[in-house]
Structure formats: C-alpha cells, structure tokens
C-alpha atoms as a PDB file:
ATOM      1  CA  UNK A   1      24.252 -27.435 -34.625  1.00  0.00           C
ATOM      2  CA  UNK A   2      25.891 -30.697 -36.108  1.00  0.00           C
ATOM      3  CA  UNK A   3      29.201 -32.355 -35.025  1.00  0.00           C
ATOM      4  CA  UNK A   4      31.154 -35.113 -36.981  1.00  0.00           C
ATOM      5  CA  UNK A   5      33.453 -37.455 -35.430  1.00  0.00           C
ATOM      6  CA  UNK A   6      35.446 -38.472 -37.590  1.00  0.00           C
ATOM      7  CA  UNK A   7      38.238 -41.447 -37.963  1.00  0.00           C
ATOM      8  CA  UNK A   8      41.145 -40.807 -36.219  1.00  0.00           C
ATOM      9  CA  UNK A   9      43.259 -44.185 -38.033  1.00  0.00           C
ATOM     10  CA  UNK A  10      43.056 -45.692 -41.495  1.00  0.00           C
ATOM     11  CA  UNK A  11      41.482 -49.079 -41.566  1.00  0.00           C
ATOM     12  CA  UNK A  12      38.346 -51.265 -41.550  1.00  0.00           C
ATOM     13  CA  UNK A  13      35.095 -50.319 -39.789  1.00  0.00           C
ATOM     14  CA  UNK A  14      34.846 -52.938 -36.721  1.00  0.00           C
ATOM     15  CA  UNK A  15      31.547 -51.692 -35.557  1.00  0.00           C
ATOM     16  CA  UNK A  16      29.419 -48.954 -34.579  1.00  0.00           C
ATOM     17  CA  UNK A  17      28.299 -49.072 -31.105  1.00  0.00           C
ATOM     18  CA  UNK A  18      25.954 -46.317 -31.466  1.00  0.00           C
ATOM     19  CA  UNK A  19      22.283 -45.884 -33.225  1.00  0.00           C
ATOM     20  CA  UNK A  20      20.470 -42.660 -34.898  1.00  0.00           C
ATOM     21  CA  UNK A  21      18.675 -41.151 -31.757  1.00  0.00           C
ATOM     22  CA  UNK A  22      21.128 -42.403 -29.141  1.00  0.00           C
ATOM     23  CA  UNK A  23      22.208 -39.344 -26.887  1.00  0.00           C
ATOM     24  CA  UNK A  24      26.068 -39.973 -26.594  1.00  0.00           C
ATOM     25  CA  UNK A  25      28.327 -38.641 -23.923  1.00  0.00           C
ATOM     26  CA  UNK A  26      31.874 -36.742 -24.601  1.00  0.00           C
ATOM     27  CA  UNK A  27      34.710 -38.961 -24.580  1.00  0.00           C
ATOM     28  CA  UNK A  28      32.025 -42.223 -25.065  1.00  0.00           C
ATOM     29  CA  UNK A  29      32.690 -44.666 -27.388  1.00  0.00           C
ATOM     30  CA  UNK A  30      30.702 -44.173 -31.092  1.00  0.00           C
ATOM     31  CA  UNK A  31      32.560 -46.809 -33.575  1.00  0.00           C
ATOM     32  CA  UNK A  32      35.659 -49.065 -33.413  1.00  0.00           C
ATOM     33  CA  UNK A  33      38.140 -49.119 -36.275  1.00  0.00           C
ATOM     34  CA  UNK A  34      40.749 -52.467 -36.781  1.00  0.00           C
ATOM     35  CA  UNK A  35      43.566 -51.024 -37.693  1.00  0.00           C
ATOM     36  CA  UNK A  36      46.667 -53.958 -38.538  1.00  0.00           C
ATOM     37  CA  UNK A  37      44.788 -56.317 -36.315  1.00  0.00           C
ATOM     38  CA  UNK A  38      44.454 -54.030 -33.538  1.00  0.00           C
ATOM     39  CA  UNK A  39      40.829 -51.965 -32.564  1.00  0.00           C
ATOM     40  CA  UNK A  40      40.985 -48.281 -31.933  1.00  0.00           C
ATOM     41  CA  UNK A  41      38.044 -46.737 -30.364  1.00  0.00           C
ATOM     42  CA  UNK A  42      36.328 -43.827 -32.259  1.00  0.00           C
ATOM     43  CA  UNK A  43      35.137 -41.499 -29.418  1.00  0.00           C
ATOM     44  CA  UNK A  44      32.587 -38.130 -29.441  1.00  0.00           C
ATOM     45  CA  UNK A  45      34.558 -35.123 -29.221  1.00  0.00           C
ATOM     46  CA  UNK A  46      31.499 -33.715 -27.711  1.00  0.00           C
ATOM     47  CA  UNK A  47      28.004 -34.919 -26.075  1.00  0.00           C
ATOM     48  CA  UNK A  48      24.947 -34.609 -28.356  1.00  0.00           C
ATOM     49  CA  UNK A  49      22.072 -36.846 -29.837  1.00  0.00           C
ATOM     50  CA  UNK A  50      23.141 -39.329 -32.901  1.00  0.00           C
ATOM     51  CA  UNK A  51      21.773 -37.884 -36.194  1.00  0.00           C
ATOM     52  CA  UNK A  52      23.624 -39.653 -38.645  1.00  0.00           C
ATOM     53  CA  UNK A  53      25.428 -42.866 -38.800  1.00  0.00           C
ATOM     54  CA  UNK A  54      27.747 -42.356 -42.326  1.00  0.00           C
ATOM     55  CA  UNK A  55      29.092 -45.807 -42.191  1.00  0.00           C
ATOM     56  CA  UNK A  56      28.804 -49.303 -41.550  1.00  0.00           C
ATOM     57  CA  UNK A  57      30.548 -52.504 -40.867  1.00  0.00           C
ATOM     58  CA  UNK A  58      34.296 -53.440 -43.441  1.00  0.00           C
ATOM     59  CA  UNK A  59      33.836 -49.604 -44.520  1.00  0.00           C
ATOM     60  CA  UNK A  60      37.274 -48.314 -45.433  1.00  0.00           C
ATOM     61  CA  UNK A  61      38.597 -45.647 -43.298  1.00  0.00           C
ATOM     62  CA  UNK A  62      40.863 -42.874 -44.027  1.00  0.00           C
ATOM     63  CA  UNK A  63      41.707 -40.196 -41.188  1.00  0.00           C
ATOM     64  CA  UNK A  64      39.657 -37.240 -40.809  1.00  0.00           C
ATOM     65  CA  UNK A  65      36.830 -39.578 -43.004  1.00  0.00           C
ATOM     66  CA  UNK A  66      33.494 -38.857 -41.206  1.00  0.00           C
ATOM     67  CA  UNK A  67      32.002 -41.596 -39.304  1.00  0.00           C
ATOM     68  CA  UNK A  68      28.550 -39.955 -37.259  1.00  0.00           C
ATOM     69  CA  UNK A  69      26.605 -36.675 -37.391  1.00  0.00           C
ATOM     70  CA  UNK A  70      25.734 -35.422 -33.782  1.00  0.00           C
ATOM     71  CA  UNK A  71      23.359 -32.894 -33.093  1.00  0.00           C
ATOM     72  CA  UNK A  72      24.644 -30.651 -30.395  1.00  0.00           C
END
C-alpha cells in the first residue's frame, strides 16, 4: 500500500533528507520546506520504505502538493 506525505506550507523545497529505499520512521523527518526565510520540517505521517521521491531541491510547494511515495 502507498502513502504520500505531502507539503504541509507553501514555499521552496530546502532539501530532501531522505533517498528511494530508505525505511523511514513515523514522525521522522523526509524533506524541509523554506517558507519566508524560515524551514519547516516535512515529516512521515506513517513508517514505511521510500518509493518515490516527487521532488527536488527550489521545487515550488503548494499545501497538500505531494512530496514522497512510501510503501507501507
């Protein structure tokens, strides 16, 4: 079954802290998104393995835009 977290502020891909294949914790850290100068961490909602990483660095961020495809 697939999960996407997904941005939770508009703004600017920082980074992604995450790879395809990493197994990720919930609550750990996946991307970080600079929002008006200030970073707000993107976290998984739920614990699974990294499938899909749907964006990368100065990507433009709306909320609710999808950011990584777990497989849980």
């Amino acid at each position: 079954m697939e999960h996407k977290v997904n941005a939770t502020m508009p703004g600017l891909v920082a980074r992604v802290v995450v790879n395809e294949g990493d197994k990720v914790n919930e609550g750990q850290e996946v991307a970080v998104i600079n929002c008006m100068k200030t970073e707000i961490s993107v976290t998984a909602e739920k614990a699974g393995a990294v499938k899909k990483i749907l964006v990368k660095e100065w990507d433009e961020m709306q909320v609710g835009d999808p950011m990584v495809v777990l497989e849980i």
